[in-house]
N, C-alpha and C. Protein backbone atom coordinates (compact mmCIF):
# COMPACT_ATOMS: atom_id res chain seq x y z
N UNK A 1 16.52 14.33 -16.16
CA UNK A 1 17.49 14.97 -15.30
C UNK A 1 18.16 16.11 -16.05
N UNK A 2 18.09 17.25 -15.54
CA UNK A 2 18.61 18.85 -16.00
C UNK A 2 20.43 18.94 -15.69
N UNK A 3 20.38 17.94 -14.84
CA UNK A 3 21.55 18.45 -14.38
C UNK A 3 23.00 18.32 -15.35
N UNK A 4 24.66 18.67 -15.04
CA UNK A 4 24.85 17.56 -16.25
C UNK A 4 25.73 16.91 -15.17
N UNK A 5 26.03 16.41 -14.19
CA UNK A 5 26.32 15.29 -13.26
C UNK A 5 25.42 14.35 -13.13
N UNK A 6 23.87 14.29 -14.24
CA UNK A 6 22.98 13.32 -13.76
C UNK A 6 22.61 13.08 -12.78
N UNK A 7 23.04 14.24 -12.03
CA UNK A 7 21.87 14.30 -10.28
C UNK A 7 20.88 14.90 -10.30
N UNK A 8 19.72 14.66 -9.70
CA UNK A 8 18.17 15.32 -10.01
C UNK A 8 18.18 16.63 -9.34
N UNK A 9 17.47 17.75 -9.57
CA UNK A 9 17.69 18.73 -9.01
C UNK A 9 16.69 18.80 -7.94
N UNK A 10 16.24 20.01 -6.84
CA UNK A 10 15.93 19.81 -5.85
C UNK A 10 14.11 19.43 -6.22
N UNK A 11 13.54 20.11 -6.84
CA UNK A 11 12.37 20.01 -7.75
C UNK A 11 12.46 18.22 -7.80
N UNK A 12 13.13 18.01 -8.50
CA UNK A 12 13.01 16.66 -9.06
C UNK A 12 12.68 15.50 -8.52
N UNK A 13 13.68 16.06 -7.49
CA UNK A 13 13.67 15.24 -5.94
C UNK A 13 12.78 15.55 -5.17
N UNK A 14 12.24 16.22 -5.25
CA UNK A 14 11.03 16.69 -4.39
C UNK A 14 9.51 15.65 -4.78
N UNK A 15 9.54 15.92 -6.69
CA UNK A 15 8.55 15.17 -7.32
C UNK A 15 8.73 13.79 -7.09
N UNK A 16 9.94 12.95 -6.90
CA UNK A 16 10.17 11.42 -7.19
C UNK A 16 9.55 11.43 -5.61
N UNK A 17 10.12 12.03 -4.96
CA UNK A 17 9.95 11.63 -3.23
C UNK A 17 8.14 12.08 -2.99
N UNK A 18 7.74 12.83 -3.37
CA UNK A 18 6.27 12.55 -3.90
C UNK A 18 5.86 11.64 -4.37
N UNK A 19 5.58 11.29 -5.44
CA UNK A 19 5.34 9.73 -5.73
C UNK A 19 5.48 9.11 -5.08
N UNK A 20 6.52 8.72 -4.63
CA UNK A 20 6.87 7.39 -3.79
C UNK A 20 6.12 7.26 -2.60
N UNK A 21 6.18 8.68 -2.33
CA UNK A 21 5.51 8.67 -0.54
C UNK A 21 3.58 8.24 -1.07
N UNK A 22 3.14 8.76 -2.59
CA UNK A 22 1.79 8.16 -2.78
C UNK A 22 1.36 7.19 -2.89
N UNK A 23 2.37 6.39 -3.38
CA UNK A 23 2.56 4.77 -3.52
C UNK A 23 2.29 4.16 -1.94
N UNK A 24 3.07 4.67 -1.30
CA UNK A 24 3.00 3.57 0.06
C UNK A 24 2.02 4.29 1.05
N UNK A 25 0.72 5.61 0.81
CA UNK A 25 0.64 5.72 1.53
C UNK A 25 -1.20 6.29 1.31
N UNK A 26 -1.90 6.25 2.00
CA UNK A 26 -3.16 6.57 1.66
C UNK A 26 -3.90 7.83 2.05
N UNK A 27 -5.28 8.20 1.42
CA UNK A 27 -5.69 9.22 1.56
C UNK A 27 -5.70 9.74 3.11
N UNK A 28 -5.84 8.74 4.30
CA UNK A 28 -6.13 9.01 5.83
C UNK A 28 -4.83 9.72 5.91
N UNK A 29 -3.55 9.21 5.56
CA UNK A 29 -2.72 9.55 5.83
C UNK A 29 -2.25 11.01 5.42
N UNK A 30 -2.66 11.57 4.23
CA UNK A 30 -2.80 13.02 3.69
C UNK A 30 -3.53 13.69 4.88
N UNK A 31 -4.67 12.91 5.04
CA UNK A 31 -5.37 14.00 5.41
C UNK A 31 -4.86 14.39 6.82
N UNK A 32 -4.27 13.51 7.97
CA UNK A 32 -3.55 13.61 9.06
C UNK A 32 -2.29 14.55 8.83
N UNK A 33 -1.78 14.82 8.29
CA UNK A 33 -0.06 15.52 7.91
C UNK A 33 -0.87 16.40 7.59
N UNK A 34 -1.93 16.99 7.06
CA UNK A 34 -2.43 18.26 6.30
C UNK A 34 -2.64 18.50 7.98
N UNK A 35 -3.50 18.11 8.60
CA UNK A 35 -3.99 18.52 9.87
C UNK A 35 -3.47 19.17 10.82
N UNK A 36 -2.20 18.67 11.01
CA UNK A 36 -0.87 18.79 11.74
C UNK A 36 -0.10 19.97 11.32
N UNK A 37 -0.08 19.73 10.28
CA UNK A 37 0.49 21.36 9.32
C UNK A 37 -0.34 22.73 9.59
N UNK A 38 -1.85 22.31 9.31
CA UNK A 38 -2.90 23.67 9.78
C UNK A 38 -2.73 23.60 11.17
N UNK A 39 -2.29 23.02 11.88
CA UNK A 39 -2.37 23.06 13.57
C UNK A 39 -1.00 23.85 14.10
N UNK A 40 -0.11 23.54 13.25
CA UNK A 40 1.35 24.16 13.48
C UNK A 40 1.78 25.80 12.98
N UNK A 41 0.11 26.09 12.14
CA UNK A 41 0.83 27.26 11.39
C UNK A 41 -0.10 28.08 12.11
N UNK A 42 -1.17 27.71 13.22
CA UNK A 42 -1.99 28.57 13.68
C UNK A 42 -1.44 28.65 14.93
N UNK A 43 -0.39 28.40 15.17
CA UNK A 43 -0.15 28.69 16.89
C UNK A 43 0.51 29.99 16.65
């Protein structure tokens, strides 16, 4: 932690909340949210 209040910065939080979301969650599931994302940026 960078910070000096020992709060993670937005990065940080970004990486932990990554992990976590890899832990509980599987490749089908990447690949669905990727899908949805290319579907949302082509309209």
């Amino acid at each position: 932690m960078s910070n000096k209040d020992d709060k993670l910065t937005r990065s940080e939080a970004g990486k932990k909340g990554g992990e976590e979301t890899a832990k509980s969650h599987d490749k089908d599931f990447y690949e669905k949210i990727g899908k949805k994302g290319g579907e949302q940026r082509n309209k």
